[in-house]
Each structure stands twice: as C-alpha cells, then as structure tokens.
C-alpha atoms as a PDB file:
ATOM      1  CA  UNK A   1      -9.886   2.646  44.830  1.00  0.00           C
ATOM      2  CA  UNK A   2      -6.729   3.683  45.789  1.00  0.00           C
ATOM      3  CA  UNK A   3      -3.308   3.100  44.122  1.00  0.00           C
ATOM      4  CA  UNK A   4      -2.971  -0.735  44.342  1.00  0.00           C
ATOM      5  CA  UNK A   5       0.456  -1.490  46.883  1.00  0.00           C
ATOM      6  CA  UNK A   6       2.664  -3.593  44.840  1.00  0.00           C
ATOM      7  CA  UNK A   7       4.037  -6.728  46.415  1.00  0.00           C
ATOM      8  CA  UNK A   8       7.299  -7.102  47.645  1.00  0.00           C
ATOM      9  CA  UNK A   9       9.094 -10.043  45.253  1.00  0.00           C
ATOM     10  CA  UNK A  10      12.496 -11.246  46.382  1.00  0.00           C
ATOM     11  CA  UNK A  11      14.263 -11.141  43.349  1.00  0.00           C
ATOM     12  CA  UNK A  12      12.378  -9.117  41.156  1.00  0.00           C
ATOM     13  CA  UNK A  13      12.170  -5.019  40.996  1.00  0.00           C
ATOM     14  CA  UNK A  14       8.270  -4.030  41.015  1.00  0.00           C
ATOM     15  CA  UNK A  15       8.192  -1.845  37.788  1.00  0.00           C
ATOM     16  CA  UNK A  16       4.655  -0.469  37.145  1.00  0.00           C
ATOM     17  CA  UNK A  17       1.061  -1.131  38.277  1.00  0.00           C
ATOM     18  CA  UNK A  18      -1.559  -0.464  35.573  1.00  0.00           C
ATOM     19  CA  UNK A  19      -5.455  -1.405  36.450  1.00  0.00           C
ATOM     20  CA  UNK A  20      -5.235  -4.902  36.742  1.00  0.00           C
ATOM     21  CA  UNK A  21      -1.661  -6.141  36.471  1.00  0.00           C
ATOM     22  CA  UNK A  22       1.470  -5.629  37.832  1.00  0.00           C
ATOM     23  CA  UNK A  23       4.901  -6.045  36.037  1.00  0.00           C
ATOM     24  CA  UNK A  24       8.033  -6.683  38.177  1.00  0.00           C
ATOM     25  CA  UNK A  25      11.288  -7.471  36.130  1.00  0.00           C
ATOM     26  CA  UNK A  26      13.995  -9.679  37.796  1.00  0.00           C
ATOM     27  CA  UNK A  27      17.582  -8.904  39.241  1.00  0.00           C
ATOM     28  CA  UNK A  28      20.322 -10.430  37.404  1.00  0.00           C
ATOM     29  CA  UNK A  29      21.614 -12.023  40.112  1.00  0.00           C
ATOM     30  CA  UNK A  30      25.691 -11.364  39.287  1.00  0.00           C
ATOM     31  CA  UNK A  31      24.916  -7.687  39.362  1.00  0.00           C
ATOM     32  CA  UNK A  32      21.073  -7.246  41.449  1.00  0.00           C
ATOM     33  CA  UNK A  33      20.257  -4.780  38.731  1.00  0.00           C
ATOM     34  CA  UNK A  34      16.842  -5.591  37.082  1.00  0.00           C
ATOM     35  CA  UNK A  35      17.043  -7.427  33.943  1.00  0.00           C
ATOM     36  CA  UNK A  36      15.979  -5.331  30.044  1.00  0.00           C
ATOM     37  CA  UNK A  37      15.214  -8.573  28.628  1.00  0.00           C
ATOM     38  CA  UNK A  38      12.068 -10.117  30.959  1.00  0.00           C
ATOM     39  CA  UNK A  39       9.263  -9.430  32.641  1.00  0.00           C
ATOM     40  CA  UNK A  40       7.187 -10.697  35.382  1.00  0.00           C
ATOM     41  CA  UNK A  41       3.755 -10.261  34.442  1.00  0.00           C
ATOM     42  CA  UNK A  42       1.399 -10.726  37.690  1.00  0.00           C
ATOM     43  CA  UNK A  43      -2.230 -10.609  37.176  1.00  0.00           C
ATOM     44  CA  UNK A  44      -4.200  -9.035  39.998  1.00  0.00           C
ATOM     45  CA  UNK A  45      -8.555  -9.647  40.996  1.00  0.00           C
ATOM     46  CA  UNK A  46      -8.703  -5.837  40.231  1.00  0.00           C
ATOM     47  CA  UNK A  47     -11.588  -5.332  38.152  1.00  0.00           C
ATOM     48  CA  UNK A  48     -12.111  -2.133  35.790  1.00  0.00           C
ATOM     49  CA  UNK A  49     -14.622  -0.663  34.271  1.00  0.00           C
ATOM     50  CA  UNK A  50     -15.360   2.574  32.468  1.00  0.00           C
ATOM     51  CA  UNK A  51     -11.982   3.701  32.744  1.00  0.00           C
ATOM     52  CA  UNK A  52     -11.986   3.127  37.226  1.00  0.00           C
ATOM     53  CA  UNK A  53     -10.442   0.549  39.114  1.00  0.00           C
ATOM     54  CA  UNK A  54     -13.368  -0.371  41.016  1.00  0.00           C
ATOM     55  CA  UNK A  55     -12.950  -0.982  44.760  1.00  0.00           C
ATOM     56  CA  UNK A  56     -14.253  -4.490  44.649  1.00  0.00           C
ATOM     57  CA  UNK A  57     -11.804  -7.160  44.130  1.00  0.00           C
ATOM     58  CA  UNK A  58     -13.271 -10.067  42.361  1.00  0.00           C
ATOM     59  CA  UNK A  59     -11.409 -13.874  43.857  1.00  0.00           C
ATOM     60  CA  UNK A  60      -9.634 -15.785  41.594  1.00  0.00           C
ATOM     61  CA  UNK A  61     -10.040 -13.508  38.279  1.00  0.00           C
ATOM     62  CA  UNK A  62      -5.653 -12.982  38.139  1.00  0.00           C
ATOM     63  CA  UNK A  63      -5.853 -16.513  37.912  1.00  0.00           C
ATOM     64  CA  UNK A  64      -8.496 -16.933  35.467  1.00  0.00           C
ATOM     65  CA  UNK A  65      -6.970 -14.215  32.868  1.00  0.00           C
ATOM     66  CA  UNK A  66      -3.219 -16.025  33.433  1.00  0.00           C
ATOM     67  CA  UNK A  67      -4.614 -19.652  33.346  1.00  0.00           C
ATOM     68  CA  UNK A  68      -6.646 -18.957  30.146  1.00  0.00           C
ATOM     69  CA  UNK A  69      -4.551 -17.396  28.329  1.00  0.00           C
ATOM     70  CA  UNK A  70      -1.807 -19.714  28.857  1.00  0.00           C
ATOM     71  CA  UNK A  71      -4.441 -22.408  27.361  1.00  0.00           C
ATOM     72  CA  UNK A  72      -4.972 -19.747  24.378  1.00  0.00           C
ATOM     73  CA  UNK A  73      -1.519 -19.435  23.473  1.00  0.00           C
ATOM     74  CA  UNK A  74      -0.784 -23.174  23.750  1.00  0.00           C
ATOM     75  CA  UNK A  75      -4.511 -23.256  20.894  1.00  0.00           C
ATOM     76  CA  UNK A  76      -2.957 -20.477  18.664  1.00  0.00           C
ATOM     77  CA  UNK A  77       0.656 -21.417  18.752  1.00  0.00           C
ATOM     78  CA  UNK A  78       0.502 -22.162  15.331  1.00  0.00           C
ATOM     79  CA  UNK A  79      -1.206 -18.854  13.755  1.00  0.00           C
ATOM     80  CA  UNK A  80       1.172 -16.380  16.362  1.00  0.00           C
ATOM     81  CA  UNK A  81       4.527 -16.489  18.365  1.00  0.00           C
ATOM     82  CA  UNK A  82       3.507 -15.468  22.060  1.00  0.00           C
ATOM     83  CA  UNK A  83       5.794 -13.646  24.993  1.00  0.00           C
ATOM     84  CA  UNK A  84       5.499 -16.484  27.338  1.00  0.00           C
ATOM     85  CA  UNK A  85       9.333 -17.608  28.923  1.00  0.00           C
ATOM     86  CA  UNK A  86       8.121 -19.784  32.080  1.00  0.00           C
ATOM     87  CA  UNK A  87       5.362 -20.660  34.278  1.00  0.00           C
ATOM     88  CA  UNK A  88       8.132 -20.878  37.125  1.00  0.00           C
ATOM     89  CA  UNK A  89       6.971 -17.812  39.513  1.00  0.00           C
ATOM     90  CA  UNK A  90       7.141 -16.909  42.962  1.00  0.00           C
ATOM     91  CA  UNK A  91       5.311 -19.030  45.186  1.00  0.00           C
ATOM     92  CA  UNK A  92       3.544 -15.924  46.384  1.00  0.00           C
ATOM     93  CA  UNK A  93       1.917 -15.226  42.572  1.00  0.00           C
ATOM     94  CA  UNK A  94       1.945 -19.364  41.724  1.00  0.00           C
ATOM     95  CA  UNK A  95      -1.132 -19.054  39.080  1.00  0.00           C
ATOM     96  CA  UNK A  96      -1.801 -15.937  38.474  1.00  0.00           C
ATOM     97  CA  UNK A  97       1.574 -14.700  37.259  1.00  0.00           C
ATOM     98  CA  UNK A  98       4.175 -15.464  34.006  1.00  0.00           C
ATOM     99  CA  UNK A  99       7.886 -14.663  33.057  1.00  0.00           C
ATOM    100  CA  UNK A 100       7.475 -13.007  29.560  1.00  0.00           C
ATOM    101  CA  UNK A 101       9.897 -11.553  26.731  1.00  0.00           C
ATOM    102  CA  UNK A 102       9.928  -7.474  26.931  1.00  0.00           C
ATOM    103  CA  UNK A 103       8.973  -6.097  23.760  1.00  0.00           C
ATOM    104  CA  UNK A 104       8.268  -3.238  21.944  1.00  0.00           C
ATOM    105  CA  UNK A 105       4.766  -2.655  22.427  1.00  0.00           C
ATOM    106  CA  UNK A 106       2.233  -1.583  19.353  1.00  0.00           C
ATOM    107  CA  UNK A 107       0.522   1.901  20.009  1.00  0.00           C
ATOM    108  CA  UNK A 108      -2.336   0.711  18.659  1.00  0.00           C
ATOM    109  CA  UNK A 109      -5.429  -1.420  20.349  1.00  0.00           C
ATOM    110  CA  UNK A 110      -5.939  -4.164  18.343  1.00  0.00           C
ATOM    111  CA  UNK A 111      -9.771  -4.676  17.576  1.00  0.00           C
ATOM    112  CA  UNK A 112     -11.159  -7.529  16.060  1.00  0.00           C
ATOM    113  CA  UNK A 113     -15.003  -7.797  15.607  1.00  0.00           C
ATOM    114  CA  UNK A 114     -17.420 -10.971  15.082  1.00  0.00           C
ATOM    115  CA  UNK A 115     -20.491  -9.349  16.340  1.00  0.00           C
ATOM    116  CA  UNK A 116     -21.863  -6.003  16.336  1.00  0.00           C
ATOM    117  CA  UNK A 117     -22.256  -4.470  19.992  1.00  0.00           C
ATOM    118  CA  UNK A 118     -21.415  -2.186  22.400  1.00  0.00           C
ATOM    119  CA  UNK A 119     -19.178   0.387  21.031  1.00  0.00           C
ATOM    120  CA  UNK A 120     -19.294  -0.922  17.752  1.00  0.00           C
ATOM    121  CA  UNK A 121     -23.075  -0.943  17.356  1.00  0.00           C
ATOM    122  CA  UNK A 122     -23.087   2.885  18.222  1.00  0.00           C
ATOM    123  CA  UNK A 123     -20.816   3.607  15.778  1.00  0.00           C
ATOM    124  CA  UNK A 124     -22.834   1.690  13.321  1.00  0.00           C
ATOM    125  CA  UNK A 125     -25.969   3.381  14.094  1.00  0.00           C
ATOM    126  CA  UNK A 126     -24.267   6.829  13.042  1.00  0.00           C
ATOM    127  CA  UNK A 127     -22.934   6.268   9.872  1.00  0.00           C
ATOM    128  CA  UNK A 128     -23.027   2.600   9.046  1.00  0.00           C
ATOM    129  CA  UNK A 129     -19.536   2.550   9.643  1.00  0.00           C
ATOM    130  CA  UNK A 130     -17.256   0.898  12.646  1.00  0.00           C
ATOM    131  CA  UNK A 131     -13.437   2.810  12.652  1.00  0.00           C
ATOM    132  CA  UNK A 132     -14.276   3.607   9.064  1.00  0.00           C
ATOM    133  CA  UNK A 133     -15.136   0.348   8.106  1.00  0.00           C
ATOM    134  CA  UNK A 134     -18.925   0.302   6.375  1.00  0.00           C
ATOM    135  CA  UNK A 135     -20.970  -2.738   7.049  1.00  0.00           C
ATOM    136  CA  UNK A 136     -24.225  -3.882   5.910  1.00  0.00           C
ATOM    137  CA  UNK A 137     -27.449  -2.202   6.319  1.00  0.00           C
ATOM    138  CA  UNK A 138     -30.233  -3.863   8.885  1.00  0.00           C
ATOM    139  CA  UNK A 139     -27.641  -4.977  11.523  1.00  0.00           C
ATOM    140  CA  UNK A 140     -28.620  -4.799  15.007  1.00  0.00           C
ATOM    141  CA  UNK A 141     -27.477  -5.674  19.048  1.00  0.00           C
ATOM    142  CA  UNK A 142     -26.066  -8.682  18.490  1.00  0.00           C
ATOM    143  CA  UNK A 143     -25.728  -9.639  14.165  1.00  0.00           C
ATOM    144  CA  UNK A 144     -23.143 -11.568  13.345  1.00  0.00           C
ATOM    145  CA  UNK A 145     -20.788  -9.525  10.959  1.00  0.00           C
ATOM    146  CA  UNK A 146     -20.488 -11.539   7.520  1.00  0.00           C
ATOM    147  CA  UNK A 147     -16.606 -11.385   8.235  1.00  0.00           C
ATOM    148  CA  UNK A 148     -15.016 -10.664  11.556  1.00  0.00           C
ATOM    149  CA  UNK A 149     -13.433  -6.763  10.731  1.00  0.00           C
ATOM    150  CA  UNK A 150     -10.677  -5.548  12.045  1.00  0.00           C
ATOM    151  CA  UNK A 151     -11.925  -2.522  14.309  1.00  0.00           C
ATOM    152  CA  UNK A 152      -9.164  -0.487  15.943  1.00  0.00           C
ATOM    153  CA  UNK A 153      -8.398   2.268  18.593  1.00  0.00           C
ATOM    154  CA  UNK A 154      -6.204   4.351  19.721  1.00  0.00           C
ATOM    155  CA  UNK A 155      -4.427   3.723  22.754  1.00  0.00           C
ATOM    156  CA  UNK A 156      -4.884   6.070  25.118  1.00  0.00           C
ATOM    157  CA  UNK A 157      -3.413   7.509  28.325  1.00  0.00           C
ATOM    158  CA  UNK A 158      -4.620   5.884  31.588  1.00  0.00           C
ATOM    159  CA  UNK A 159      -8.036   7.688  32.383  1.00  0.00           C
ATOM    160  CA  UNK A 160      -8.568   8.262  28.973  1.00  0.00           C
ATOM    161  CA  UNK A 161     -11.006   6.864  26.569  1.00  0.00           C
ATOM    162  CA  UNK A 162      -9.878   5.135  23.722  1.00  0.00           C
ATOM    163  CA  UNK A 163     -11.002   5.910  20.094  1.00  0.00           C
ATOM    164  CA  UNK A 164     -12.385   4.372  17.007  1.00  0.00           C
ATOM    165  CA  UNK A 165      -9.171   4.803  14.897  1.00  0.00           C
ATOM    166  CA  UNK A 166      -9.874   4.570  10.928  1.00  0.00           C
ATOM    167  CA  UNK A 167      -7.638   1.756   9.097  1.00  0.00           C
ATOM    168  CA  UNK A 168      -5.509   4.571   7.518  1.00  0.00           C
ATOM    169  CA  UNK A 169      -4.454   6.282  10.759  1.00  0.00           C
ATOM    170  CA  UNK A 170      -3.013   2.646  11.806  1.00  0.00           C
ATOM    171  CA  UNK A 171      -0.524   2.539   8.336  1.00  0.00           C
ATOM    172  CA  UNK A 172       0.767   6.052   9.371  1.00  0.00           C
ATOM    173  CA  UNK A 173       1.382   4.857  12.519  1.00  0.00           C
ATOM    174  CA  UNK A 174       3.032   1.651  11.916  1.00  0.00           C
ATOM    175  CA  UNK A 175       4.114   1.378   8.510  1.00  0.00           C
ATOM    176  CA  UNK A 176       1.932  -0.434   5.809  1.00  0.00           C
ATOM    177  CA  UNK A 177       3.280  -3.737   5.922  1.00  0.00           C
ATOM    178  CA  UNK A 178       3.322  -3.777  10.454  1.00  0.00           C
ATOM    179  CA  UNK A 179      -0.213  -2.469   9.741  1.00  0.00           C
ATOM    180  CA  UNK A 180      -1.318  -5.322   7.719  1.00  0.00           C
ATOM    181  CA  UNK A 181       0.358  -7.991   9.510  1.00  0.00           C
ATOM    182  CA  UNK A 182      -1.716  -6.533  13.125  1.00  0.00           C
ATOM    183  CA  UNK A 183      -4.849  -6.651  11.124  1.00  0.00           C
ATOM    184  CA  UNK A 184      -4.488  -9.940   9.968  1.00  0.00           C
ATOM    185  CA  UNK A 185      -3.051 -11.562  12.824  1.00  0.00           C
ATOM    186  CA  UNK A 186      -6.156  -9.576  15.275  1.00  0.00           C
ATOM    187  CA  UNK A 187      -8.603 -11.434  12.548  1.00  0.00           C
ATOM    188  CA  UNK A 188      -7.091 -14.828  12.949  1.00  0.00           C
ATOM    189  CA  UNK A 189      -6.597 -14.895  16.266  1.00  0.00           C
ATOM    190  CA  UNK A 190     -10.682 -13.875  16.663  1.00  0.00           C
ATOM    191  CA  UNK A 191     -11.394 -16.778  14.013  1.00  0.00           C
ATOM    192  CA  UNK A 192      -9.352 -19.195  15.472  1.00  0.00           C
ATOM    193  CA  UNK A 193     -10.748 -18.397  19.217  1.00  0.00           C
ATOM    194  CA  UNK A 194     -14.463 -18.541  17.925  1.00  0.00           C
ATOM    195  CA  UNK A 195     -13.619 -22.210  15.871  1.00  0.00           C
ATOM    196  CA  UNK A 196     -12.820 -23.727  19.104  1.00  0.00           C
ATOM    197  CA  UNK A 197     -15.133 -21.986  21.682  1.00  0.00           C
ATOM    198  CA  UNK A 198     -18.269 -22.566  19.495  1.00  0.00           C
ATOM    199  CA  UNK A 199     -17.621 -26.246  19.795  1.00  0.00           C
ATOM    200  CA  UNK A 200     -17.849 -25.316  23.559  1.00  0.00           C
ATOM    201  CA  UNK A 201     -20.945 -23.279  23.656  1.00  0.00           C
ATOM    202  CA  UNK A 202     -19.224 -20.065  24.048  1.00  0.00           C
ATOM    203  CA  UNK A 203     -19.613 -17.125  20.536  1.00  0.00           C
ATOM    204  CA  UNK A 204     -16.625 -14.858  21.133  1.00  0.00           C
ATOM    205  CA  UNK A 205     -18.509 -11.142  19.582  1.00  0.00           C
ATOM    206  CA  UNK A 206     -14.936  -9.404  19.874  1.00  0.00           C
ATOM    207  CA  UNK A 207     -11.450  -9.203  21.421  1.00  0.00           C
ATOM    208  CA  UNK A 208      -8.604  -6.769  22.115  1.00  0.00           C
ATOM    209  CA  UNK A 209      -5.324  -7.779  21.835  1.00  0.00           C
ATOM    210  CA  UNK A 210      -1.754  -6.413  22.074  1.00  0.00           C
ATOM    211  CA  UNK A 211       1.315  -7.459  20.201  1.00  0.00           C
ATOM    212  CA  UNK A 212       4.775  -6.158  20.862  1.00  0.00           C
ATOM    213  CA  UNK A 213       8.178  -6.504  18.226  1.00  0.00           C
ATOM    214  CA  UNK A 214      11.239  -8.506  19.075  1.00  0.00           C
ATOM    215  CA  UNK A 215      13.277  -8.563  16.096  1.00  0.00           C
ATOM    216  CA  UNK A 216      10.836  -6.879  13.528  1.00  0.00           C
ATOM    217  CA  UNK A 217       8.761 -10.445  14.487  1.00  0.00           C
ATOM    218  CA  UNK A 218       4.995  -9.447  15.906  1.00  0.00           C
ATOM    219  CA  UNK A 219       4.477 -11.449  18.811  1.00  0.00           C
ATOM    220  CA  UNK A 220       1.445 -11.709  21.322  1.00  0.00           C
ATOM    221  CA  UNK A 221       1.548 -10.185  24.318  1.00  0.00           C
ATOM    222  CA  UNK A 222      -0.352  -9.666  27.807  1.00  0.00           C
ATOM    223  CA  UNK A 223      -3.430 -11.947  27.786  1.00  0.00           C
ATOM    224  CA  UNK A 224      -5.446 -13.138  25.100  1.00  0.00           C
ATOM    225  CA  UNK A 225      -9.611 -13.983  24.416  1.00  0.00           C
ATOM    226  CA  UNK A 226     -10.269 -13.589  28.480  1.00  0.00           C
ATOM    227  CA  UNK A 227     -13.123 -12.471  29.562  1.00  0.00           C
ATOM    228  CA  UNK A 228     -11.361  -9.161  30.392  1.00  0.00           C
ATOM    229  CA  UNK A 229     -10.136  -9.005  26.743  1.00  0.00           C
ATOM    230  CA  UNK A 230     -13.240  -9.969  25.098  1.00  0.00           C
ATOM    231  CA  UNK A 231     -17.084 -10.428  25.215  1.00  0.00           C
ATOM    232  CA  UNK A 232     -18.154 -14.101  25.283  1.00  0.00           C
ATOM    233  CA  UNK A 233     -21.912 -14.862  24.977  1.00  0.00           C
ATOM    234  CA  UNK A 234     -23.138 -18.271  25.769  1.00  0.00           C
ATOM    235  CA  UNK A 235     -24.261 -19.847  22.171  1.00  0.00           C
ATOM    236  CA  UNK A 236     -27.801 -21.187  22.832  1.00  0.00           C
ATOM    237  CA  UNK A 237     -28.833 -18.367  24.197  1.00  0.00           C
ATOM    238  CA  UNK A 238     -27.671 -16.089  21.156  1.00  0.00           C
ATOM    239  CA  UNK A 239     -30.740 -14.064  20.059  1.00  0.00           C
ATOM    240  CA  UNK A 240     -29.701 -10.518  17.704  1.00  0.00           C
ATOM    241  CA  UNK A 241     -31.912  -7.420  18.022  1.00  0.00           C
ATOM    242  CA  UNK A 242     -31.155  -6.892  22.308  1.00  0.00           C
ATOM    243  CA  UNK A 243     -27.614  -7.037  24.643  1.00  0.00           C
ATOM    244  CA  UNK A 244     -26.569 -10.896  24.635  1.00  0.00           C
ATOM    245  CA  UNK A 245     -25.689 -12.574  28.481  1.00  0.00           C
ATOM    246  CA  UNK A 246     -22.533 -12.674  29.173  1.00  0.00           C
ATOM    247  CA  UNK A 247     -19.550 -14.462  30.606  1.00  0.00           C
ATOM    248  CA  UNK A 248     -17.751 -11.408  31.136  1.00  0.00           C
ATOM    249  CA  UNK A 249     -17.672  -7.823  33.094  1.00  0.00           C
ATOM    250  CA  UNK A 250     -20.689  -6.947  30.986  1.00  0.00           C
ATOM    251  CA  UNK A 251     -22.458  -8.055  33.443  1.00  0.00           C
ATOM    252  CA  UNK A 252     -20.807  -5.584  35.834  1.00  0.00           C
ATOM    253  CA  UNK A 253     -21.308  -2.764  33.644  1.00  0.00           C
ATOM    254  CA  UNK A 254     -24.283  -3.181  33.427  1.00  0.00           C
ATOM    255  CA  UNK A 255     -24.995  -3.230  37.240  1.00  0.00           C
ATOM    256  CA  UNK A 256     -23.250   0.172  37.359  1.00  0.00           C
ATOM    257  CA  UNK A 257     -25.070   1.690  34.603  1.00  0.00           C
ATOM    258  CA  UNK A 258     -28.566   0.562  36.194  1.00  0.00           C
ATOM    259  CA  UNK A 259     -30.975   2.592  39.034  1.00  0.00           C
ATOM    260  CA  UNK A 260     -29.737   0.094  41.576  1.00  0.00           C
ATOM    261  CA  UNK A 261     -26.165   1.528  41.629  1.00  0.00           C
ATOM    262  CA  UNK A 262     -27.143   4.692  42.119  1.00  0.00           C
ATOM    263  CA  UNK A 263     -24.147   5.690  40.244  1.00  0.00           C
ATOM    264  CA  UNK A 264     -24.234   8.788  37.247  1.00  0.00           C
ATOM    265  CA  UNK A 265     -21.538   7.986  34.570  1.00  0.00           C
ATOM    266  CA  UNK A 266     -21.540  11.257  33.754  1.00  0.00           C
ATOM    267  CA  UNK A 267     -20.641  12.753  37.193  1.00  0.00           C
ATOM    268  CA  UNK A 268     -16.726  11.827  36.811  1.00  0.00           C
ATOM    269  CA  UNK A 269     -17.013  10.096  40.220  1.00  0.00           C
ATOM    270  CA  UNK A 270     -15.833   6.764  40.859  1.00  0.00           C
ATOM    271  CA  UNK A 271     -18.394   4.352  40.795  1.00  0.00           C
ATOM    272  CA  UNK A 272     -19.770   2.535  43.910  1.00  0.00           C
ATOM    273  CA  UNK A 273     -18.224  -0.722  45.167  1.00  0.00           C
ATOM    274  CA  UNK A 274     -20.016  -4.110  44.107  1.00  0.00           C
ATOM    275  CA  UNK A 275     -22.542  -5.564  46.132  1.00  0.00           C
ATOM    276  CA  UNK A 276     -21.426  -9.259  47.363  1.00  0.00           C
ATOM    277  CA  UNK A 277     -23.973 -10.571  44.651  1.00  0.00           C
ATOM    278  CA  UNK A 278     -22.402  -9.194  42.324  1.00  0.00           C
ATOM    279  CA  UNK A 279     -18.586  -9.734  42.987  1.00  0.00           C
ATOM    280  CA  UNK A 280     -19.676 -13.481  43.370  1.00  0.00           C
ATOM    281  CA  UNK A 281     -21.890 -13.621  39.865  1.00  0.00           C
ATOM    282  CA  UNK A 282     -18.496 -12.261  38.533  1.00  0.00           C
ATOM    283  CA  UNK A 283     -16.485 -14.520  39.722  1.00  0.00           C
ATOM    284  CA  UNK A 284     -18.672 -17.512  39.048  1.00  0.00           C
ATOM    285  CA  UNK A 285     -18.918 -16.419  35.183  1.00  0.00           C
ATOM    286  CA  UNK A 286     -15.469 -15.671  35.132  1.00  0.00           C
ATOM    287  CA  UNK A 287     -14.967 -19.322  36.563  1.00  0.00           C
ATOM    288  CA  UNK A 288     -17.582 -21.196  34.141  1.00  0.00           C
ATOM    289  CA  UNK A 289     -16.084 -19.266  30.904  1.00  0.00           C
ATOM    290  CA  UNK A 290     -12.794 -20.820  31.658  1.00  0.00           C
ATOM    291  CA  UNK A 291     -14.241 -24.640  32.489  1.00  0.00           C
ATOM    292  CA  UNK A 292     -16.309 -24.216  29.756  1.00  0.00           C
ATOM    293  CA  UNK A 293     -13.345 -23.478  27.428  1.00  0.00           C
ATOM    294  CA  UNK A 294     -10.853 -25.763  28.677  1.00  0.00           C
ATOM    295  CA  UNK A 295     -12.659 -28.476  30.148  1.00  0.00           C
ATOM    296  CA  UNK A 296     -10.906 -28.762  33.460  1.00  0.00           C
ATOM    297  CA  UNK A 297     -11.126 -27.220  36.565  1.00  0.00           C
ATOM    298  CA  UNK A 298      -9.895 -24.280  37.664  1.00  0.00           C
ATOM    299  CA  UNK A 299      -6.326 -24.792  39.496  1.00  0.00           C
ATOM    300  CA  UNK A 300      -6.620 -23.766  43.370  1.00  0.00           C
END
C-alpha cells in the first residue's frame, strides 16, 4: 500500500501518518501556527498486519477503534486519567476522530497478558518464560495465566519488530517507580476490561496499551482494549490446547499465513490484498465485538 494521503483539515496542520491513524494538531487561531498542547487524533480503516499496511481498507474499523475506546475510557475512568479533550471534530472525521492532550509518550509497549498465545506462547515453549517472566509448567494455546503478567516490548521503529523486553530493561528505561506504576496500571486496565467483557461473552487474552506523562501524571493514550489493541475470544467457545476464534485481525492473519494467500512471510514482500470475504468477515467481527461490548449499535 502506498503512503496513505492525509486529509486536508481546515484548521488543523496534518502532522504524521503512522499505519492506521493520522494526527493533525490545530492552528491557534490568533496566530494560524499549530497548537503544542493538542492533538487531533483521526483513526483511519487501514488495517496492519505483520508489520504492512495492507492494501485492503476494512469500512467502519476508524470508527470502531474511536467509538470503543471512548466507551473504555468512560469504564476505566476510575483506575486511569485518559488524553481525551472533546468529541467535537470536523464534520469530515465525525466518529472516527478525537481532540486529545499531547504528551510525553512511554518508549515502552505496554503488555499485559490473561492468556497464553501467540507471541507469548512461543516464548513459553522456549524457556518457560514470557519477557523474563516464568510461568507454570503444562500451559498451552489458550491457558488462562493464574494472574494476568505484565509482558512488555520494546518499541520499535516503523518496519521493525518489536521485542520481548525483560521487566529490568523497563526500570532502566523509565525509572523504578514510572516502571512500576506502567506495570500496574497495564494489569488493571486488562483486569478491569476482562470484569466487564466476560459479563458480555467476550475473554480479553491480552492488550497493548500506551501511556504518555503530563505533569509526571501517567495518563492513557491512543486507543484502548480494541480489537486492534487486543485479542478478544468469544467466551463459550473458549477451549485451551488450539488458537481460540476471534473478534479481531487474527482472523486476518491467519488468512495471510494460510495456502490460500499464496503469500511467504518470509519473502519481505508485502502481502496480497484481502479477498472481499475477508474484508467483510473483518468488518463484521470488528462490528459484533463492539455491540457485544457496549450494547448499542454502532453510530452511522
């Protein structure tokens, strides 16, 4: 896919363009120089995957990740200050975009684990160990972790991969006290998400998320337990010892990685674009994992 063209926002001064958002920041108007304090955050249907923006856009996903978490920070309000200003946007982003607070982002991915998969579960199968945490023998695809662990990465540079990042690395990089109050807060906010989605048929195995400083305060930032952020498995079907279904871009990962993409992982080439099939299963399970969670439609 090629470098996505930003929109053209009266009022606002485009900024960057990372794989699926954009971030504009407004003029002041006495002086049309762009503001230091906000930005426009603008969620985009650009869907990645293994490090590629892939050239299939998937309809309505900016406004799933914005909607969402605006109805996650509203449920964790109490356990973490968020970045959200206002909801008032351009017309032309109504839905899919939010004014936020600028702040000094962590260099850190915050990891948070409930369930063992995915990366995590190849870790395990090494050494026992997920970014140098050990868990308990006998876990497999799928086990439930007797305590969600706090699992983090480095953050790397766009079309890098990220790495498992051992506890220790994150206090040299942030201070002991900053790296206890990430930890902490990554664990409660994965705790917290799973207490409510349970009750909606939805197990939450892990989540990313990114905080940012204003005033020495950690506050959450970008979007929070989305489908993009985080793997959601429906709850009946839960079964450990195989991959779970999925609400989220599992599901398109694992189209890529099968014969019937016809795409190597390996060969450093971008993969294929999405069959129609599969941009609309996307969508729909990006749709139903937001319904599910909120219990109202999604906004048009």
């Amino acid at each position: 896919m090629t470098d996505p063209q930003p929109l053209q926002l009266p009022g606002y001064a485009h900024v960057y363009s990372g794989k699926v958002r954009d971030l504009y920041a407004p003029l002041d108007p006495a002086t049309g120089s762009p503001r230091d304090d906000q930005l426009l955050l603008v969620a985009s249907d650009r869907l990645s995957a293994f490090d590629f923006v892939l050239e299939s856009p998937v309809p309505d996903k900016g406004v799933v990740l914005t909607q969402l978490s605006l109805w996650w920070f509203e449920q964790l309000a109490d356990v973490v200050p968020n970045h959200v200003v206002s909801t008032d946007v351009p017309a032309e982003v109504t839905g899919r975009a939010v004014l936020v607070r600028r702040l000094e982002m962590l260099p850190v991915e915050c990891v948070a684990r409930a369930y063992l998969t995915g990366g995590g579960l190849r870790e395990y199968r090494e050494d026992g160990r997920v970014s140098g945490v050990a868990l308990p023998e006998g876990l497999v695809d799928g086990s439930r972790l007797p305590e969600p662990v706090f699992t983090p990465s480095t953050k790397a540079p766009e079309g890098q991969h990220d790495e498992p990042m051992p506890y220790a690395d994150v206090e040299r990089e942030l201070g002991t006290d900053l790296a206890a109050r990430a930890r902490d807060l990554t664990v409660a906010i994965l705790q917290r998400g799973n207490e409510i989605a349970r009750e909606r048929g939805i197990l939450i195995a892990d989540t990313k998320v990114e905080f940012g400083l204003a005033d020495g305060e950690l506050v959450l930032a970008d979007e929070v337990l989305t489908p993009d952020s985080s793997r959601f498995w429906p709850a009946e079907q839960w079964e450990p010892g195989h991959p779970q279904p999925s609400f989220d871009k599992e599901f398109v990962r694992e189209w890529l990685t099968s014969p019937a993409s016809g795409w190597d992982r390996a060969s450093g080439e971008a993969p294929p674009p999405l069959p129609a099939e599969v941009v609309e299963r996307t969508r729909a399970k990006y749709v139903d994992a937001y319904e599910r969670l909120t219990g109202r439609p999604l906004p048009s």
